[in-house]
Protein backbone atom coordinates (compact mmCIF):
# COMPACT_ATOMS: atom_id res chain seq x y z
CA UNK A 1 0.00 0.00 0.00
CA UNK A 2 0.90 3.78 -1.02
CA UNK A 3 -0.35 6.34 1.12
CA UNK A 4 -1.25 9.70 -0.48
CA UNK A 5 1.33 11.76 0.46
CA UNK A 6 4.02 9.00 -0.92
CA UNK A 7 1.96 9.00 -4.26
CA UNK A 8 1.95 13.27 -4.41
CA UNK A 9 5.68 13.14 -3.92
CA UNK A 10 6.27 10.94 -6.78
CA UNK A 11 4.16 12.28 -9.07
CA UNK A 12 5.76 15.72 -8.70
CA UNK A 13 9.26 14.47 -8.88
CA UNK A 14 8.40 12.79 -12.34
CA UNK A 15 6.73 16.12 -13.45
CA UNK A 16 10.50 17.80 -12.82
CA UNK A 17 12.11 15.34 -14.52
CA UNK A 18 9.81 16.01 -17.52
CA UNK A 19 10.14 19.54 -17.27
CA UNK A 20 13.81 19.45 -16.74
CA UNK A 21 14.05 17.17 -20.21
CA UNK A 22 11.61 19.18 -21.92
CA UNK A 23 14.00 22.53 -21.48
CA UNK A 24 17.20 20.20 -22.54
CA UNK A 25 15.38 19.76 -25.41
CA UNK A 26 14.62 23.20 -26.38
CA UNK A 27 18.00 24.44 -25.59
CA UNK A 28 19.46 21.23 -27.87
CA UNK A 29 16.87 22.97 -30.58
CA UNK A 30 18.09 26.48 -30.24
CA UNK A 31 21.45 28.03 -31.82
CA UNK A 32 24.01 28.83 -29.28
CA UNK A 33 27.15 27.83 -27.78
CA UNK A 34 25.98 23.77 -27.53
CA UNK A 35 25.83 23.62 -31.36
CA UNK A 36 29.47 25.55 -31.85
CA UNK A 37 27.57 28.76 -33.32
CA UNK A 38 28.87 31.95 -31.89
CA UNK A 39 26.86 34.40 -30.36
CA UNK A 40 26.45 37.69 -32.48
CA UNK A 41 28.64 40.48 -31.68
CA UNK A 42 28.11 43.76 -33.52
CA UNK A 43 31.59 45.37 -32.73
CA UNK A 44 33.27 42.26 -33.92
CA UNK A 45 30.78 41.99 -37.44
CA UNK A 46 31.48 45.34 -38.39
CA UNK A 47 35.45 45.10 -37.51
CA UNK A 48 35.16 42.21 -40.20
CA UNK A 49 33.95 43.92 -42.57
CA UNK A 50 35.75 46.60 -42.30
CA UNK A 51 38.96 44.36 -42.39
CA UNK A 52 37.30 42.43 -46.03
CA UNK A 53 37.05 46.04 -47.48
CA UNK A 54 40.24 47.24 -46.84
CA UNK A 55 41.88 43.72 -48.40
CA UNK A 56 39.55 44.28 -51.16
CA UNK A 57 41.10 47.40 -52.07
CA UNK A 58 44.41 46.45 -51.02
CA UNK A 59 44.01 43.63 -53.80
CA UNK A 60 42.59 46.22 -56.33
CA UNK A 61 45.28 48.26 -56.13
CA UNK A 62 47.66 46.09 -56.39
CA UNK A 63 46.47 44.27 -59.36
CA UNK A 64 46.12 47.96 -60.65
CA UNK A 65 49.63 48.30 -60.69
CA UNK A 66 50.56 44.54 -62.06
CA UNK A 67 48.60 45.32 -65.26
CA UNK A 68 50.44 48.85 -65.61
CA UNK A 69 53.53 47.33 -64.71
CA UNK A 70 52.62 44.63 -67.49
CA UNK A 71 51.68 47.34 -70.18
CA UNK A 72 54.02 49.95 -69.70
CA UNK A 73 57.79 48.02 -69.06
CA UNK A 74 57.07 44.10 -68.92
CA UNK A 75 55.69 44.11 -72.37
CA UNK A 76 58.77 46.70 -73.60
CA UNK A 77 61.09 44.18 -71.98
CA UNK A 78 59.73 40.62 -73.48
CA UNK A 79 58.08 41.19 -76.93
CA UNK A 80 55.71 39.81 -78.98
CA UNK A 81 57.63 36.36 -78.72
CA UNK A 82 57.27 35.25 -75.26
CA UNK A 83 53.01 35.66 -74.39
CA UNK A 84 53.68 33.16 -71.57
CA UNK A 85 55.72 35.49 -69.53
CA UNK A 86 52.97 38.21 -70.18
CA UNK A 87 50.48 36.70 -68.07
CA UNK A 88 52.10 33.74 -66.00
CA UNK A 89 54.29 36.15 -64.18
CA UNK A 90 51.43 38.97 -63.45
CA UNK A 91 48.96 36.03 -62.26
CA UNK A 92 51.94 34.38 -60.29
CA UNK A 93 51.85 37.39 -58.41
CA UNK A 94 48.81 36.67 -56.93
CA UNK A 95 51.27 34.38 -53.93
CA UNK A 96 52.60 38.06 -52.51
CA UNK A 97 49.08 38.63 -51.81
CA UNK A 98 49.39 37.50 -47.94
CA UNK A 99 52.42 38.78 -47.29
CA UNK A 100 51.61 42.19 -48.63
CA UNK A 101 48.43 41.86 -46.07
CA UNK A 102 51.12 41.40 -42.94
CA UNK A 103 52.97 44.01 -44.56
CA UNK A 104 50.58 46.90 -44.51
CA UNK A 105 47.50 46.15 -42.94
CA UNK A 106 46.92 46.77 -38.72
CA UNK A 107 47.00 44.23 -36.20
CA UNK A 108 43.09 44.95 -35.69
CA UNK A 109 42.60 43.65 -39.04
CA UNK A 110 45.22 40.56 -39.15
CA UNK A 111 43.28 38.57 -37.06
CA UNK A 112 40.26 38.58 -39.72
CA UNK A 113 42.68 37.22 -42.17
CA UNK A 114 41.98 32.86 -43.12
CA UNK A 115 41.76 30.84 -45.82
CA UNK A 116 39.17 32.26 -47.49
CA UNK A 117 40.59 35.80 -47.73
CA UNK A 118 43.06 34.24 -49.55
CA UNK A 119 40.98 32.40 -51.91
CA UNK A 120 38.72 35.79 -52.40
CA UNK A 121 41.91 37.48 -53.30
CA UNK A 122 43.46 35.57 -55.69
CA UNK A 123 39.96 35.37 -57.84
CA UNK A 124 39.60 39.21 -57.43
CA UNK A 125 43.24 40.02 -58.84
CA UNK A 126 43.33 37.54 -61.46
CA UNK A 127 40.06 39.26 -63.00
CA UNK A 128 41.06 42.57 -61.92
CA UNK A 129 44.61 42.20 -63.62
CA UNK A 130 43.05 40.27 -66.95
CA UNK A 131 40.31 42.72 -67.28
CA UNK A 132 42.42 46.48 -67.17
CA UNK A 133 45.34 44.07 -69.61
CA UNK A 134 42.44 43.63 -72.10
CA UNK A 135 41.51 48.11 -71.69
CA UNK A 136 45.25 48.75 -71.79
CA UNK A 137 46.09 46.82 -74.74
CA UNK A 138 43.03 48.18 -77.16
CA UNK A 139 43.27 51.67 -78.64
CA UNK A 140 43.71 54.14 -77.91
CA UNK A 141 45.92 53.11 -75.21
CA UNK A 142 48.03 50.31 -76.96
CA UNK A 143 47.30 48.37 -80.49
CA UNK A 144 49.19 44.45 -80.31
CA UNK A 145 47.95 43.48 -83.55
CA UNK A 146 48.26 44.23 -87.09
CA UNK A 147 45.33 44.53 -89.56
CA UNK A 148 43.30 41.25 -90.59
CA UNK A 149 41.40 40.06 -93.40
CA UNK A 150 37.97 40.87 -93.28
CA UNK A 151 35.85 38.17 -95.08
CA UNK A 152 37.14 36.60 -98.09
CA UNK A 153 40.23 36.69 -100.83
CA UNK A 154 37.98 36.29 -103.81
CA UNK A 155 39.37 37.16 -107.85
CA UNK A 156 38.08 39.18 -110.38
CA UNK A 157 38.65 38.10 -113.95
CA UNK A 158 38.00 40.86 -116.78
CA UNK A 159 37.12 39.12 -119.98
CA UNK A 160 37.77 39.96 -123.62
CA UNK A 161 34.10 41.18 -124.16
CA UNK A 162 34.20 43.23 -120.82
CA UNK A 163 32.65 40.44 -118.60
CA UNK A 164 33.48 40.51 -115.01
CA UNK A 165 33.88 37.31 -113.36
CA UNK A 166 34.13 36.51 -109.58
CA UNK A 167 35.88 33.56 -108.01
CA UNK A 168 32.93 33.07 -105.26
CA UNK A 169 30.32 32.59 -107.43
CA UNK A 170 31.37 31.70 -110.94
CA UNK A 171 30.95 28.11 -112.17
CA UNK A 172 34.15 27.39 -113.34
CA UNK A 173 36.08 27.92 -109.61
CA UNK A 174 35.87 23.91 -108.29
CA UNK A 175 37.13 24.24 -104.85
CA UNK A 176 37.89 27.26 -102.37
CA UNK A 177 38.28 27.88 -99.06
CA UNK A 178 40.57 29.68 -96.77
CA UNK A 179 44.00 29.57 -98.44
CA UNK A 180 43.15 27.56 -101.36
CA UNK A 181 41.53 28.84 -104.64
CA UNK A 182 40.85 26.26 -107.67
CA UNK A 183 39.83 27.74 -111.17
CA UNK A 184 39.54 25.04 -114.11
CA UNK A 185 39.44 26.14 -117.59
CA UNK A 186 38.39 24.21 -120.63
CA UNK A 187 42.54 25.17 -122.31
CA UNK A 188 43.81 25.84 -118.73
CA UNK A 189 44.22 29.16 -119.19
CA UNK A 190 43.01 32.22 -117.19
CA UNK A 191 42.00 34.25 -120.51
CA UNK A 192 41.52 37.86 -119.38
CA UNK A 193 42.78 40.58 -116.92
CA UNK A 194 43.07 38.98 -113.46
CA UNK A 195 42.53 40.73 -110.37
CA UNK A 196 43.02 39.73 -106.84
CA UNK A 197 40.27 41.14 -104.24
CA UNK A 198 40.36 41.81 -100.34
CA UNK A 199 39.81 43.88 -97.38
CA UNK A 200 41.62 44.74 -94.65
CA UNK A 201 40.24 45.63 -90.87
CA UNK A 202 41.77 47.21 -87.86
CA UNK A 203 41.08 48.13 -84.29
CA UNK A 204 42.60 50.96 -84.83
CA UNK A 205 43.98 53.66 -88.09
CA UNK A 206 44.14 50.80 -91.01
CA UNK A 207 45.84 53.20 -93.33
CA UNK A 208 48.69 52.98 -90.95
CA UNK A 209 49.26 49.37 -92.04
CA UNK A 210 52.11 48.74 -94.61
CA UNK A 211 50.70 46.23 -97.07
CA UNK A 212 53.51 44.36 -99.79
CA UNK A 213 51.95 41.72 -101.47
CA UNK A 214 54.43 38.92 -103.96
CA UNK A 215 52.92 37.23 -106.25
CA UNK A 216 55.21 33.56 -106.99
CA UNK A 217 58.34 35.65 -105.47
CA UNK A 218 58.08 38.92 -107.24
CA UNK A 219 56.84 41.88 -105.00
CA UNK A 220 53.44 43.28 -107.28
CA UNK A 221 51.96 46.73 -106.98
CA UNK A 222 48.86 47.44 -105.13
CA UNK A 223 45.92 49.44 -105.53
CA UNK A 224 43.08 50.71 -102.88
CA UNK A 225 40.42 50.58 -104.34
CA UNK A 226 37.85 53.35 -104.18
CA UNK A 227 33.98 52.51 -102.76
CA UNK A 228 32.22 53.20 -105.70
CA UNK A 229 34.74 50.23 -107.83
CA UNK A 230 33.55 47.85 -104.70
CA UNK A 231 30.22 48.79 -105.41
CA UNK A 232 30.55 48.80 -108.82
CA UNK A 233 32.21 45.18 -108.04
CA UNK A 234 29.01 43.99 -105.95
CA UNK A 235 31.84 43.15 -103.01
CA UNK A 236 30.65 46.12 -100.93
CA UNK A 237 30.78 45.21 -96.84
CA UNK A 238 31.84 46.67 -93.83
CA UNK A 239 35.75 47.01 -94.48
CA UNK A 240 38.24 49.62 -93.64
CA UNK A 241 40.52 48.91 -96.38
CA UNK A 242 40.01 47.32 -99.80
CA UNK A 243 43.09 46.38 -101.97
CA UNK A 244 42.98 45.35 -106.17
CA UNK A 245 46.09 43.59 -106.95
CA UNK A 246 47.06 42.79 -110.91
CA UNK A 247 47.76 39.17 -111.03
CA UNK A 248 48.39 39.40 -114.53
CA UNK A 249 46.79 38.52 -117.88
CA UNK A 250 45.80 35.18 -119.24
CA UNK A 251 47.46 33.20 -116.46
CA UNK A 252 48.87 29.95 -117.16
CA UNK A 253 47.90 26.71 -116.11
CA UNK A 254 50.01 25.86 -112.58
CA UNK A 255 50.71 26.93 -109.15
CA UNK A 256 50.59 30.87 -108.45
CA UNK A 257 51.42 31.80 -104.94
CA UNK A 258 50.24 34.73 -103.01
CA UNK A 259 51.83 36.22 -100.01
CA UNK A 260 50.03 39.34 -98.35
CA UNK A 261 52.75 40.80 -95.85
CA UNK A 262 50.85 43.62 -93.11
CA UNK A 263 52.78 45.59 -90.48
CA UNK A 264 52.45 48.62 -88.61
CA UNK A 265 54.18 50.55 -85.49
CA UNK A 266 51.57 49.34 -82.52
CA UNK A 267 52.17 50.46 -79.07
CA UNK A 268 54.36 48.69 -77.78
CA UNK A 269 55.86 46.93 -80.05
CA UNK A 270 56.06 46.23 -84.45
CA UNK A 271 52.54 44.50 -85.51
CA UNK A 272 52.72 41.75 -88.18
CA UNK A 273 50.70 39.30 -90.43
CA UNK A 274 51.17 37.06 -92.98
CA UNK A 275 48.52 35.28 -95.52
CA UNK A 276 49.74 32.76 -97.60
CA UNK A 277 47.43 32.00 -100.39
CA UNK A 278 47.48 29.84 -103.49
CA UNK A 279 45.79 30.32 -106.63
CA UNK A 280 45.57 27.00 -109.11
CA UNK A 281 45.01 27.44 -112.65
CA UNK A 282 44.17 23.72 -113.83
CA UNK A 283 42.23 22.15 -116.96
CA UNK A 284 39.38 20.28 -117.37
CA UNK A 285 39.47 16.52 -117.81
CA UNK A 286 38.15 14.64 -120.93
């Protein structure tokens, strides 16, 4: 047998005990220091961030001056030759990044310093650096490459009764494309004038571009061609430069290489391209 007051003090005990597991439970439930998550400090948050803002511009600045560093004596010093050196050593840089931190920032901000600043900084000054390379190297601050073709290399053939013939869409041209041209002929002979047809584009003055253009080893006289002949030519487009070149008249079955030499004074250094092309004159079979 129980007596009451034996029962009351039981039942009250387990009621703590419930209670007591109850608020375990709800403290397990809640963030705070018994799942590892700091309590939030204000003067500590905004010391943070005021350490991440000054490494961001720390990281600016210094990629600032790799990619004028780059431009303006790295690129005077190496060349055209070597593009390896032109962006392995500038990105390489990127390891002086947490020593330049110890260098010049406070103690305050030190501390704020991990891993992940690290990481942060290397992504912001390798697209820092490549993006002002990409500004500095464009006109009008600096011009690294000479003038390219713009579309096509196509021939115009001028025929005894005044007929004018393009390579790109008369009959007789078999094959073409890129450096290769193909014309057959029923006596394998080109019979007319023969003109050679392109345009030139630039990023920058094309007219400063010094064009010399050999035709099977002997250097052949150019001329730019006005817009009303390129209209009058049905080859009008968007290009800076258009050059006629005499190939000759009634060319002769065989081989007839073309060599387009451009260069121009860039900033910083001599631009220069070369197109090889070859023309063949063959005759048709049977």
């Amino acid at each position: 047998m129980v007596d009451l007051q034996t029962a009351m003090a039981a039942a009250a005990a387990e009621r703590q005990q419930r209670l007591d597991k109850t608020a375990e439970e709800r403290k397990k439930r809640r963030s705070g220091a018994n799942l590892g998550i700091e309590r939030f400090d204000p003067v500590k948050h905004v010391s943070k961030e005021r350490a991440e803002t000054a490494s961001m511009w720390l990281v600016l600045s210094f990629a600032t001056i790799v990619a004028l560093g780059t431009r303006y004596v790295l690129m005077d010093i190496v060349g055209p030759g070597d593009g390896f050196l032109l962006w392995f050593l500038p990105i390489s840089m990127l390891g002086l990044l947490p020593a330049i931190h110890r260098r010049v920032m406070p103690e305050a901000m030190k501390a704020h310093y991990k891993g992940g600043t690290w990481f942060k900084a290397a992504f912001l000054h390798t697209f820092t650096f490549l993006a002002l390379s990409f500004l500095l190297v464009n006109p009008p601050f600096g011009d690294i490459v000479a003038a390219s073709l713009d579309g096509e290399w196509r021939l115009v053939v001028l025929t005894e009764d005044g007929t004018l013939v393009l390579s790109d869409v008369s009959e007789a041209v078999t094959g073409s494309g890129g450096d290769q041209l193909v014309w057959v002929t029923d006596d394998g002979v080109l019979n007319g004038q023969v003109w050679l047809v392109f345009g030139l584009t630039d990023n920058a003055d094309v007219d400063d571009d010094v064009v010399v253009i050999d035709v099977n080893g002997v250097t052949v006289e150019h001329v730019d061609a006005a817009p009303e002949v390129i209209d009058n030519l049905t080859l009008h487009d968007d290009v800076h430069r258009w050059f006629l070149v005499p190939l000759g008249e009634d060319l002769q079955r065989g081989q007839h290489a073309i060599t387009v030499n451009i260069s121009e004074q860039g900033a910083p250094w001599m631009n220069e391209r070369v197109y090889v092309w070859n023309l063949e004159v063959r005759k048709a079979e049977g």
